[in-house]
Protein backbone atom coordinates (compact mmCIF):
# COMPACT_ATOMS: atom_id res chain seq x y z
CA UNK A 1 -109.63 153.27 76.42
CA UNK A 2 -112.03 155.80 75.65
CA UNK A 3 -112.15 159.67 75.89
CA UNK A 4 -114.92 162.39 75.66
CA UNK A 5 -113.54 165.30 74.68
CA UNK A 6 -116.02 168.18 75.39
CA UNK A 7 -113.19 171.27 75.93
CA UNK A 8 -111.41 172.99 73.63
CA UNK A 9 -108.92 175.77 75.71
CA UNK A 10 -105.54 175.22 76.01
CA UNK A 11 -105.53 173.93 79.52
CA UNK A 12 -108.37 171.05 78.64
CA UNK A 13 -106.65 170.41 75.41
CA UNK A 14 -103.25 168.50 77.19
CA UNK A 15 -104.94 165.99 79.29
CA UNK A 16 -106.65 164.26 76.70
CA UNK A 17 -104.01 164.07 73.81
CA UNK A 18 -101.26 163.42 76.75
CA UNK A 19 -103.68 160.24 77.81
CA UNK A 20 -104.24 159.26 74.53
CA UNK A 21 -101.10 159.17 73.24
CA UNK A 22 -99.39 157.66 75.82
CA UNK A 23 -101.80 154.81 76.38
CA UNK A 24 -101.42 154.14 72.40
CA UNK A 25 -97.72 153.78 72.82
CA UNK A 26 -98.60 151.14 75.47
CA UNK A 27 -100.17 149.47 72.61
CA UNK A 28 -103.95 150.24 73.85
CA UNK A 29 -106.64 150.17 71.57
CA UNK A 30 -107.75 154.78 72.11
CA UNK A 31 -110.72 156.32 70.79
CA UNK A 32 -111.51 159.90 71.30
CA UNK A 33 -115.03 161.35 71.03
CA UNK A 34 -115.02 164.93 70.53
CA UNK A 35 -118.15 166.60 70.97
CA UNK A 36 -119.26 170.83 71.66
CA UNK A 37 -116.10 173.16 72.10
CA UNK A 38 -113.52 170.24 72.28
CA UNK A 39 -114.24 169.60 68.26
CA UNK A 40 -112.16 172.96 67.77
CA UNK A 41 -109.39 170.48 68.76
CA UNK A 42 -109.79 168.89 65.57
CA UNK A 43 -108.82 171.97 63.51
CA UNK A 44 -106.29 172.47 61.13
CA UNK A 45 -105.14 175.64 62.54
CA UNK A 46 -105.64 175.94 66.48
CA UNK A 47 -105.24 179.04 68.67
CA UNK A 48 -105.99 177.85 71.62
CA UNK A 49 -106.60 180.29 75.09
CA UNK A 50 -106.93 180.06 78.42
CA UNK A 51 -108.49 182.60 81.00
CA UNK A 52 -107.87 183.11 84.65
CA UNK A 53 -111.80 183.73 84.45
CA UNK A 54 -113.69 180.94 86.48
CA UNK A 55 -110.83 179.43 87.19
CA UNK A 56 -109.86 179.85 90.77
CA UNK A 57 -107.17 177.35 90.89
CA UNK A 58 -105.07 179.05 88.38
CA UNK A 59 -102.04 179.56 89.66
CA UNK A 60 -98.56 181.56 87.65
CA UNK A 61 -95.13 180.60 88.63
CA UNK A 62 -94.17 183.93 90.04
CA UNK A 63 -91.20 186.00 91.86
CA UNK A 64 -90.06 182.12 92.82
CA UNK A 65 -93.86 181.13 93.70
CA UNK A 66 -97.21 180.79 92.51
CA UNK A 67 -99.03 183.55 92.34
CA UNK A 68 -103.13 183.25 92.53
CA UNK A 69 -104.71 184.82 89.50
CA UNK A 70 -108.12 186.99 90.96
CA UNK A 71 -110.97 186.28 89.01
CA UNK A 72 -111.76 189.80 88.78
CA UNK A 73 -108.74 190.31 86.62
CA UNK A 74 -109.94 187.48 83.93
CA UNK A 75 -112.75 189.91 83.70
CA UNK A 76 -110.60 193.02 82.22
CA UNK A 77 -110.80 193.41 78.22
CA UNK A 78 -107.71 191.50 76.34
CA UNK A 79 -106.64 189.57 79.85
CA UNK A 80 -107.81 185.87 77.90
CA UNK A 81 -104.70 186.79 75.30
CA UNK A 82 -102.37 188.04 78.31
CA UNK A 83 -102.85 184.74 80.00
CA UNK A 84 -102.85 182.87 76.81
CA UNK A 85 -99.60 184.16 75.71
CA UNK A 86 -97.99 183.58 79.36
CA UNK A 87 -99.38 180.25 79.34
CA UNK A 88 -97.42 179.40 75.42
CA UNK A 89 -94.32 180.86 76.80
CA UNK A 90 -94.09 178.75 79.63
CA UNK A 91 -94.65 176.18 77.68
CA UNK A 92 -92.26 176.93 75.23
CA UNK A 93 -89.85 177.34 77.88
CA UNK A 94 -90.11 174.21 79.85
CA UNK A 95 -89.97 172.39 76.45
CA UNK A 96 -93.68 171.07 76.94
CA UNK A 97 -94.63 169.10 73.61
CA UNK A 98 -97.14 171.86 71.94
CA UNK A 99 -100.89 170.12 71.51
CA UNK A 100 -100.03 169.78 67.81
CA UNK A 101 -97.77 167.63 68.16
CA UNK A 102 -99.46 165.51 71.00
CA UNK A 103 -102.61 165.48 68.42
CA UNK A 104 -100.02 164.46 65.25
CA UNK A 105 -98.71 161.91 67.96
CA UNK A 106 -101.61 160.23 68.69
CA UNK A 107 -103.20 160.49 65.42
CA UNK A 108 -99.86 158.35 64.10
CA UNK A 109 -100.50 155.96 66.88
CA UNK A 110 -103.49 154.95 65.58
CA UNK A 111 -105.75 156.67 68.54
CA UNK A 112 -109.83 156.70 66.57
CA UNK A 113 -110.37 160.35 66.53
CA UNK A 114 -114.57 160.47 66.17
CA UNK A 115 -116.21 164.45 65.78
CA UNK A 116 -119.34 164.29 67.09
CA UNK A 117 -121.84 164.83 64.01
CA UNK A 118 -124.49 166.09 65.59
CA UNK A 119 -122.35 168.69 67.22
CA UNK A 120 -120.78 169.63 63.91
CA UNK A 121 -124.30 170.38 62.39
CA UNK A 122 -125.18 172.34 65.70
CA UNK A 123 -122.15 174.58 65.36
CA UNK A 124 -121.39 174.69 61.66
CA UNK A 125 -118.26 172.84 61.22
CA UNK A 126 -116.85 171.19 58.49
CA UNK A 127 -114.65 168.57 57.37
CA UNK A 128 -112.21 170.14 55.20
CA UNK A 129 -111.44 172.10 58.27
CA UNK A 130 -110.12 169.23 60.45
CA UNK A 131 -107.17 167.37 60.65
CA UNK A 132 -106.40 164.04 58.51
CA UNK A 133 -107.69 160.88 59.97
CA UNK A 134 -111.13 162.19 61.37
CA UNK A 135 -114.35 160.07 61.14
CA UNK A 136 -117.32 161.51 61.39
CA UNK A 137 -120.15 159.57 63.30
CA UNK A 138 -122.62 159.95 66.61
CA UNK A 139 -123.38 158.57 69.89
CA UNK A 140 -124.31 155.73 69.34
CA UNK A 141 -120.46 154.89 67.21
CA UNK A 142 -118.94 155.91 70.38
CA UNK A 143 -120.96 153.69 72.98
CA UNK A 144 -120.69 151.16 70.82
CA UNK A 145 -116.63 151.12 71.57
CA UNK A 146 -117.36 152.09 74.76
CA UNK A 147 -118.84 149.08 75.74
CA UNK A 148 -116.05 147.29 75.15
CA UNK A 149 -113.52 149.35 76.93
CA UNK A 150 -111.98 148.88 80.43
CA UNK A 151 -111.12 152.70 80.96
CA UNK A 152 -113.55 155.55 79.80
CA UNK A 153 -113.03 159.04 80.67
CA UNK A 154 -114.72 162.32 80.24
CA UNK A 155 -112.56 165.26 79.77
């Protein structure tokens, strides 16, 4: 399996390190391309958001229902860390793994974790910012894998 990883928020971070790590522990050969904001997910240290802003299916378990955020309220100053820090606590509170440890999890696994080089160039990262277990390479790397897999996904 194979996995573009092109976002880096909170939300976008759990589908592909949930994917990832489970099909590893299936014993399925993973490689994840990250590439523009998802190579933030590489980081050492992540603090990760999420905004109501653009997002119209957002939706906060509320007075015992879901509650539509309006768009117009992602637009306020300081609502990106009000929904950010709703969004940890309910995770912390249903006992949702954090993405740290669905990263650690699949980097253990063996999942191919590939930063995009030409993105790192673009937007000035580095590699003694990422995680352990990193490579470094381009497109072409990835297709190359991708060739050969039965399930590629773009997240």
């Amino acid at each position: 399996m194979s996995l573009i990883v092109t976002k880096g928020t909170l939300d976008w971070a759990y589908p592909p390190f949930i994917l990832a790590s489970t099909a590893a522990a299936m014993d399925m050969k993973v490689t994840m391309f990250f590439t523009f904001y998802g190579l933030g997910l590489l980081e050492k240290d992540l603090d990760l958001s999420v905004t109501s802003l653009g997002n119209s299916a957002m939706r906060m378990p509320a007075m015992g229902g879901h509650i539509a955020m309006p768009n117009w309220i992602g637009m306020l100053p300081g609502m990106t860390g009000v929904t950010s820090r709703m969004m940890k606590r309910m995770i912390a509170k249903s006992g949702v793994s954090s993405v740290e440890d669905l990263r650690e999890a699949a980097r253990i696994s063996g999942v191919r974790l590939i930063a995009c080089q030409m993105t790192m160039d673009l937007l000035g990262y580095k590699t003694d910012t990422m995680i352990d277990g990193v490579e470094v390479a381009g497109a072409a790397t990835y297709l190359e894998n991708a060739v050969d897999c039965d399930i590629n996904l773009y997240i």
